[in-house]
Protein backbone atom coordinates (compact mmCIF):
# COMPACT_ATOMS: atom_id res chain seq x y z
CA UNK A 1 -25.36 89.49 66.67
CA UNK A 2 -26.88 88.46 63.26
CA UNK A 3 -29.57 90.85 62.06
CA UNK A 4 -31.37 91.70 58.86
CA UNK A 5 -29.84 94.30 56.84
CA UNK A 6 -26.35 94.09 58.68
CA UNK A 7 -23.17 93.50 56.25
CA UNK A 8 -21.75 90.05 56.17
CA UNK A 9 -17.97 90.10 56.44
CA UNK A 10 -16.16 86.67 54.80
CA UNK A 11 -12.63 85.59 54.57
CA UNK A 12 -11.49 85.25 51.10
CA UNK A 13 -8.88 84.28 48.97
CA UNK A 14 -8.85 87.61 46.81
CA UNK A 15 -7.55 87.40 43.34
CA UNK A 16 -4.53 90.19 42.93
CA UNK A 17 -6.21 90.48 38.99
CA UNK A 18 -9.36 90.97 38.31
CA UNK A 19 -11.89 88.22 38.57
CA UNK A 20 -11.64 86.20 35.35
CA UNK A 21 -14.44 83.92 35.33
CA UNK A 22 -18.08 84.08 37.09
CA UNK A 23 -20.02 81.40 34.73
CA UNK A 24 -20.50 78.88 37.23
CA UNK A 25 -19.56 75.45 35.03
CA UNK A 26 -15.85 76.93 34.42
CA UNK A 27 -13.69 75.71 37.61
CA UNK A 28 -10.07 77.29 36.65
CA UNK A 29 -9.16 80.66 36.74
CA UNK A 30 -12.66 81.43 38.65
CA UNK A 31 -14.53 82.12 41.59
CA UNK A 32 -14.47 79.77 44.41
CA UNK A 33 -16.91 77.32 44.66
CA UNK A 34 -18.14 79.60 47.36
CA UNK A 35 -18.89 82.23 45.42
CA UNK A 36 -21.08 80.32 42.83
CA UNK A 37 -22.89 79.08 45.91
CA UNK A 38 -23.99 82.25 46.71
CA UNK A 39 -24.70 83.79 43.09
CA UNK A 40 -26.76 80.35 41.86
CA UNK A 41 -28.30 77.74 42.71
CA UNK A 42 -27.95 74.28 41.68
CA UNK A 43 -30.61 71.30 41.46
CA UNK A 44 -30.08 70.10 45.31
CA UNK A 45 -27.12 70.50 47.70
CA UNK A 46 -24.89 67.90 49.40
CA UNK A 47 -24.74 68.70 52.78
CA UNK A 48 -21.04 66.90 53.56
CA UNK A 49 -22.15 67.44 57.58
CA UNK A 50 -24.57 64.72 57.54
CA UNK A 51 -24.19 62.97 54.16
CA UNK A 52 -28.13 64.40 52.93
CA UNK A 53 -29.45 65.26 50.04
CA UNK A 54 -31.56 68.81 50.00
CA UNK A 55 -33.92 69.59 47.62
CA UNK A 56 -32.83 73.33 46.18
CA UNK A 57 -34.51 73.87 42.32
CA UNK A 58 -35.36 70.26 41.86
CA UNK A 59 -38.06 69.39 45.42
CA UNK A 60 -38.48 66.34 44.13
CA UNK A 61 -37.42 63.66 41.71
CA UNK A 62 -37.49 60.09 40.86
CA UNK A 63 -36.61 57.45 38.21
CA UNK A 64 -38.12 55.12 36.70
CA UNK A 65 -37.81 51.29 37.50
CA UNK A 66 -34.41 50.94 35.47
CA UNK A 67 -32.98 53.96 36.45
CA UNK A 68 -33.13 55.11 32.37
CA UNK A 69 -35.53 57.99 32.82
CA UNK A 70 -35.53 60.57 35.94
CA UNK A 71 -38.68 62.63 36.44
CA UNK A 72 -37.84 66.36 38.38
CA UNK A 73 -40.17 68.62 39.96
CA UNK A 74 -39.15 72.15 39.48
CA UNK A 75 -39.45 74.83 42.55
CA UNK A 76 -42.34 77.33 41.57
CA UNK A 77 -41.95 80.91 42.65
CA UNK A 78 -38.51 80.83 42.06
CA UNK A 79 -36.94 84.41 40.41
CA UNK A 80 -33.42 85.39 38.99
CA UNK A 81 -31.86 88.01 40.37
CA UNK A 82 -33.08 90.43 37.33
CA UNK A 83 -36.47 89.55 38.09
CA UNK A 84 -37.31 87.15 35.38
CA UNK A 85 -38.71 83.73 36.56
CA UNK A 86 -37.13 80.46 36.40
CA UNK A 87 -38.84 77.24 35.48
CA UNK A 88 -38.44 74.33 33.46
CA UNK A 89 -36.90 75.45 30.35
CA UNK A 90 -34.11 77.22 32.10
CA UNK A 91 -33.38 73.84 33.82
CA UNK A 92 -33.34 71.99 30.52
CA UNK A 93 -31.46 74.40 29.14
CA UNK A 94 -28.78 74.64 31.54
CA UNK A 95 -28.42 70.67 31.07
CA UNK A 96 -28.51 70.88 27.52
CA UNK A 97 -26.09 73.62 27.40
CA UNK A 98 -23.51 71.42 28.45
CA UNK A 99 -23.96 68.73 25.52
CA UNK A 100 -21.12 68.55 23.62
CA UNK A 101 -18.87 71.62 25.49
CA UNK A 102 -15.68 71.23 27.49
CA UNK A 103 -18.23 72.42 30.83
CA UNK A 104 -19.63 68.62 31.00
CA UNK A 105 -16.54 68.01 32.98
CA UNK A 106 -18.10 65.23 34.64
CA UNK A 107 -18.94 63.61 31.14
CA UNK A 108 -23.07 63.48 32.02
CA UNK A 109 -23.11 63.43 27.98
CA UNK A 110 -22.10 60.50 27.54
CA UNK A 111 -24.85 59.16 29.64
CA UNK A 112 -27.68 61.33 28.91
CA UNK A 113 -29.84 61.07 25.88
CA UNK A 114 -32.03 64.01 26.17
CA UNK A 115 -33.10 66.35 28.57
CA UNK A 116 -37.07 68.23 27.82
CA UNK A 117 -38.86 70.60 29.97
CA UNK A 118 -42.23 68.33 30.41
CA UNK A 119 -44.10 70.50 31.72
CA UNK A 120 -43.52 74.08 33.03
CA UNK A 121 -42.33 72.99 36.41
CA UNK A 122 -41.28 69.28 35.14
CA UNK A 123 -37.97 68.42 33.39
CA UNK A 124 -37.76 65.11 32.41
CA UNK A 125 -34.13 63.43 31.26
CA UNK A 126 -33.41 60.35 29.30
CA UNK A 127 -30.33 58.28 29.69
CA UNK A 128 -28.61 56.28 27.33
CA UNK A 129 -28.64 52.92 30.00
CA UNK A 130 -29.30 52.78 33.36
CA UNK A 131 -27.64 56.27 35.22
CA UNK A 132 -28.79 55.65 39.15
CA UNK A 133 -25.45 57.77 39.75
CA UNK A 134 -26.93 61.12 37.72
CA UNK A 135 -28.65 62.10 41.28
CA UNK A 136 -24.99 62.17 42.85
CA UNK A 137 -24.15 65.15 40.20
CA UNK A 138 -27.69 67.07 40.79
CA UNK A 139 -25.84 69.47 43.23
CA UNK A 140 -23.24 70.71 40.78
CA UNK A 141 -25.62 71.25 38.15
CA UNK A 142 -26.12 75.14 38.50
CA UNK A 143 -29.43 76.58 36.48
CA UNK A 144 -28.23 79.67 34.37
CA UNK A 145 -30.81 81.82 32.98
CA UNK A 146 -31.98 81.06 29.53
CA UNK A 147 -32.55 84.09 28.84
CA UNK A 148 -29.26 85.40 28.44
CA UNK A 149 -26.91 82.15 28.09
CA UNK A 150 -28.76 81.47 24.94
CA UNK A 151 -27.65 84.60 23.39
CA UNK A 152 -23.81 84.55 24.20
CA UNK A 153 -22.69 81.83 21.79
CA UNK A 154 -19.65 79.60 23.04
CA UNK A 155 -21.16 79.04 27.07
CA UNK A 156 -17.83 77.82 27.86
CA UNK A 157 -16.16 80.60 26.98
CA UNK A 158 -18.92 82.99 28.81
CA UNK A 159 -17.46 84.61 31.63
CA UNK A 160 -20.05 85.82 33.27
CA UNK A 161 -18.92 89.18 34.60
CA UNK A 162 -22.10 90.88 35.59
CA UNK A 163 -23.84 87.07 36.79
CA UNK A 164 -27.38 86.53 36.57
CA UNK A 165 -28.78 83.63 39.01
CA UNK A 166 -31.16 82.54 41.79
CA UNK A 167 -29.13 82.10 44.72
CA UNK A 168 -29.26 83.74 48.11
CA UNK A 169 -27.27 86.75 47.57
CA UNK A 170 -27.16 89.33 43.97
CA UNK A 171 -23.42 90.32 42.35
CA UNK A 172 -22.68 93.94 43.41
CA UNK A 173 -18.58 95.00 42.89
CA UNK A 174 -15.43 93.30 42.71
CA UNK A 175 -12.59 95.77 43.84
CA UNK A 176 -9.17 94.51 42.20
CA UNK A 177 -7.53 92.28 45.01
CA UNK A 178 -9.24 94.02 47.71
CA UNK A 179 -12.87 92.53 47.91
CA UNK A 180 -15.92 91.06 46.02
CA UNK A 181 -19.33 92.35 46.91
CA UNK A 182 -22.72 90.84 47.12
CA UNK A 183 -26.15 91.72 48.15
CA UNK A 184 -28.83 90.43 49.82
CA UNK A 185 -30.92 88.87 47.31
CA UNK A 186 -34.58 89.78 49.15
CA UNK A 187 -36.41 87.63 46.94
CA UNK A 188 -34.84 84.29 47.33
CA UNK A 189 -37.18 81.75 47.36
CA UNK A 190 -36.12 80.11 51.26
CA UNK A 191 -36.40 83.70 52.44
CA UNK A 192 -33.73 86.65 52.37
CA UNK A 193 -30.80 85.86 53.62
């Protein structure tokens, strides 16, 4: 039986070192893609079930009539898991972060022209020529906290080891190849998990 408050016990691949990477844009020496999915979340998801687009961060967003501009309305009561809420400029910056750094792996940059929090739940982003495609990449674009990525310097080489995000469940202990420990995060904006 599921119930509130009980433990949730996954199957792993456990790392026999300790965990080397939690920042969320570096895929090699890291935590599974599983993991990130529970520490942050990204603009939408893909469900691969039945081929949809969900709205996670971004609820809604739209281009313009030559796909050069998209327009993205931010979720509102949306918190990181040290309390501190996330809007706009924690979207733009989380796009702009990867301008220029080895974590655009999917090479957005050399589409994108700018990205600006218009508002404080609107981010608006410019492209270069007409990027229709961008919305494909929406749900591998995770939003970091500004907060403190701003402060560490070289974001790919940020590791992350005590993450701060807005997903479903909080960071709580990694024991050396035995387990990795989260927490319900009580506060997640689709309700506790």
């Amino acid at each position: 039986d599921i119930k509130e408050g009980g433990t949730l016990n996954v199957g792993e691949y456990i790392l026999d070192t300790q965990l080397a990477n939690l920042n969320p844009y570096v895929t090699t020496g890291t935590a599974n893609t599983n993991m990130r999915l529970l520490l942050y979340d990204a603009l939408t998801y893909y469900n691969p079930i039945d081929g949809t687009t969900v709205p996670m961060i971004a609820t809604e967003w739209a281009f313009n009539d030559d796909c050069t501009q998209l327009v993205m309305q931010i979720r509102e009561g949306v918190t990181f898991s040290d309390g501190e809420t996330l809007d706009a400029t924690d979207v733009a910056f989380s796009l702009n972060m990867l301008n220029g750094t080895t974590l655009d792996v999917n090479g957005l940059w050399n589409n994108i022209s700018s990205v600006e929090a218009t508002g404080d739940y609107e981010v608006t982003v410019t492209f270069a020529a007409s990027f229709p495609s961008f919305s494909a990449y929406m749900s591998e674009l995770f939003i970091v906290p500004e907060h403190i990525w701003s402060t560490v310097g070289d974001v790919a080489a940020y590791q992350a080891l005590d993450p701060v995000g807005s997903g479903p469940f909080i960071w709580k202990s990694y024991t050396t190849g035995t387990d990795v420990q989260f927490e319900a995060n009580k506060n997640y904006w689709a309700g506790a998990p």
